[in-house]
C-alpha atoms as a PDB file:
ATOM      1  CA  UNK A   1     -17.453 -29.617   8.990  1.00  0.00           C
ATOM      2  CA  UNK A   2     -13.992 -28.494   7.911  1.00  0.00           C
ATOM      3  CA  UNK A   3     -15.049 -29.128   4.456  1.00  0.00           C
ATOM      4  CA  UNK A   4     -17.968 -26.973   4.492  1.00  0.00           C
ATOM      5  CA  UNK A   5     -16.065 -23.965   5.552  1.00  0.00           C
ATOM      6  CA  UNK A   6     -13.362 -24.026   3.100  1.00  0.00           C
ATOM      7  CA  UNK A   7     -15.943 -24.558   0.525  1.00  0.00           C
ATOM      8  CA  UNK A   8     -17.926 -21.590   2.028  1.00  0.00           C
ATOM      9  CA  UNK A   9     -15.306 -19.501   2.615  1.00  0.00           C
ATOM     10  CA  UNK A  10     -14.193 -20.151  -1.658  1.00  0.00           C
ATOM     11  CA  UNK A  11     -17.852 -17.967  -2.096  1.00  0.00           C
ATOM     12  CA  UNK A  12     -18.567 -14.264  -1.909  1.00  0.00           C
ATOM     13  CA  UNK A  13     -21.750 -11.662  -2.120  1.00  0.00           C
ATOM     14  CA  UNK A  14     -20.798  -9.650  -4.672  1.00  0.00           C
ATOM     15  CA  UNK A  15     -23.201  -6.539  -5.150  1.00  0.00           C
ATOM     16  CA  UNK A  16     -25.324  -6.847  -8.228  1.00  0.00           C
ATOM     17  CA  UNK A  17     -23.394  -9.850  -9.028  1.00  0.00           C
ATOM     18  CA  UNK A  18     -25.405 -12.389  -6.594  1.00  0.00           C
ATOM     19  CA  UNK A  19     -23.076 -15.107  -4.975  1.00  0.00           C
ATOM     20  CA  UNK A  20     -19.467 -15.907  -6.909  1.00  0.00           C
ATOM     21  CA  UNK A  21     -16.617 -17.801  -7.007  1.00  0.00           C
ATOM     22  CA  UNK A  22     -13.488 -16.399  -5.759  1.00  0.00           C
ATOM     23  CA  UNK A  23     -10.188 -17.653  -7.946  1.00  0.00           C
ATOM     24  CA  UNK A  24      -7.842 -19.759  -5.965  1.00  0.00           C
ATOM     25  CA  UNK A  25      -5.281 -17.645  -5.459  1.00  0.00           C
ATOM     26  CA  UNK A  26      -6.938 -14.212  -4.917  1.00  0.00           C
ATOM     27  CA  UNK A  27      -8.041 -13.931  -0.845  1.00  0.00           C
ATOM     28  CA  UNK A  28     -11.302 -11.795   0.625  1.00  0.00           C
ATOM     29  CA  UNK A  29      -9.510  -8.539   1.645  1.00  0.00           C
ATOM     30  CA  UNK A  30      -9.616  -8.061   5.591  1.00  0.00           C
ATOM     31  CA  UNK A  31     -10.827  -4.892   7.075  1.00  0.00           C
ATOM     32  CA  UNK A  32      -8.544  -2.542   8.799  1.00  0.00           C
ATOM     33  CA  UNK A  33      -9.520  -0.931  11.948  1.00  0.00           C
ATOM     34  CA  UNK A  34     -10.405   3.431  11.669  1.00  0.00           C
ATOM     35  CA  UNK A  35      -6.915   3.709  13.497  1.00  0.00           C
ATOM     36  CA  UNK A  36      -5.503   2.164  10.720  1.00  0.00           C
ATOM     37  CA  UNK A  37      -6.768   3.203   8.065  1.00  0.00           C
ATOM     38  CA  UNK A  38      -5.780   6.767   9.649  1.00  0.00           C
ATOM     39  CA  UNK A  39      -2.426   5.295  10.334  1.00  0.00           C
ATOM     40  CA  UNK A  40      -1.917   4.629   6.520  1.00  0.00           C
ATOM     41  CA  UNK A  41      -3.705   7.719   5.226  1.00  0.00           C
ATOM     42  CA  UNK A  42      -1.674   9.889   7.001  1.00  0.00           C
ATOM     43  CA  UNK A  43       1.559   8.432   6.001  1.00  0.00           C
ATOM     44  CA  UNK A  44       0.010   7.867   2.239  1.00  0.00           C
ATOM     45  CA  UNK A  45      -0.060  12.119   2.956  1.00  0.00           C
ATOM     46  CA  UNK A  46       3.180  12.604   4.492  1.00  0.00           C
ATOM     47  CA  UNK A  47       4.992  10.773   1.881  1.00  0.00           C
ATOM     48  CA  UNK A  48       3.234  12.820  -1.091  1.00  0.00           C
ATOM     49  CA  UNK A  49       3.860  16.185   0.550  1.00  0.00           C
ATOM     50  CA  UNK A  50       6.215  16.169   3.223  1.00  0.00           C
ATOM     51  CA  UNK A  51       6.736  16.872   7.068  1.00  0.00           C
ATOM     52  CA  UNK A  52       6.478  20.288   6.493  1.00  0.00           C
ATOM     53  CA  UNK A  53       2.520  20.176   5.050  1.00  0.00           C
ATOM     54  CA  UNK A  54       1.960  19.363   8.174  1.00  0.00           C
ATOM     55  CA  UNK A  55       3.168  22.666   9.642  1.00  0.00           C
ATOM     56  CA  UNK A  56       1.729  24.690   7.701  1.00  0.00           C
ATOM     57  CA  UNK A  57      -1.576  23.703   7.835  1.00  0.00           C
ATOM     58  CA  UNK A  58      -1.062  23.575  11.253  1.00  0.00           C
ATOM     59  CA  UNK A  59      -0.360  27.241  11.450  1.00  0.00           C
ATOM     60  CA  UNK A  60      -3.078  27.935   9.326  1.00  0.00           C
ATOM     61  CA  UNK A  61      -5.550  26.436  11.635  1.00  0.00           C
ATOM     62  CA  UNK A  62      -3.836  28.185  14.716  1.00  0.00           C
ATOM     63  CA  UNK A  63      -4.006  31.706  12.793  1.00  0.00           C
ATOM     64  CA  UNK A  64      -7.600  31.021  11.546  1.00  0.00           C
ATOM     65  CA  UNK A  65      -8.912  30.098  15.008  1.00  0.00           C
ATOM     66  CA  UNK A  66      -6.561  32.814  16.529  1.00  0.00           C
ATOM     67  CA  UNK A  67      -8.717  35.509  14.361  1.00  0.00           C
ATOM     68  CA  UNK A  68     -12.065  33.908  15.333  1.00  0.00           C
END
């Protein structure tokens, strides 16, 4: 039974593709959670513009909403 999963586990649906081999050394990638794939596109954002992007788009969303 062991057997059969590694051997399963060595295949993969690829779209178009139909069922293929994955190399040895190259793993299936896992699936983050929402939170943290937020978690990583907000710091992917923070460290391309900064702390302060943050407040100003803030205070454009506070004046914007201020005017409405």
């Amino acid at each position: 039974m062991c057997l059969s999963i590694l051997l399963i586990s060595a295949w993969e649906k690829k779209p178009g593709k139909g069922i293929v081999m994955l190399p040895e050394d190259e793993e299936k990638p896992v699936p983050m959670s929402t939170s943290e794939a937020g978690r990583k596109g907000g710091s992917t954002v923070r460290d391309k513009y900064g702390e302060d992007y943050y407040r100003r788009i803030g205070k454009k969303g506070g004046t914007a909403l201020k005017e409405k």
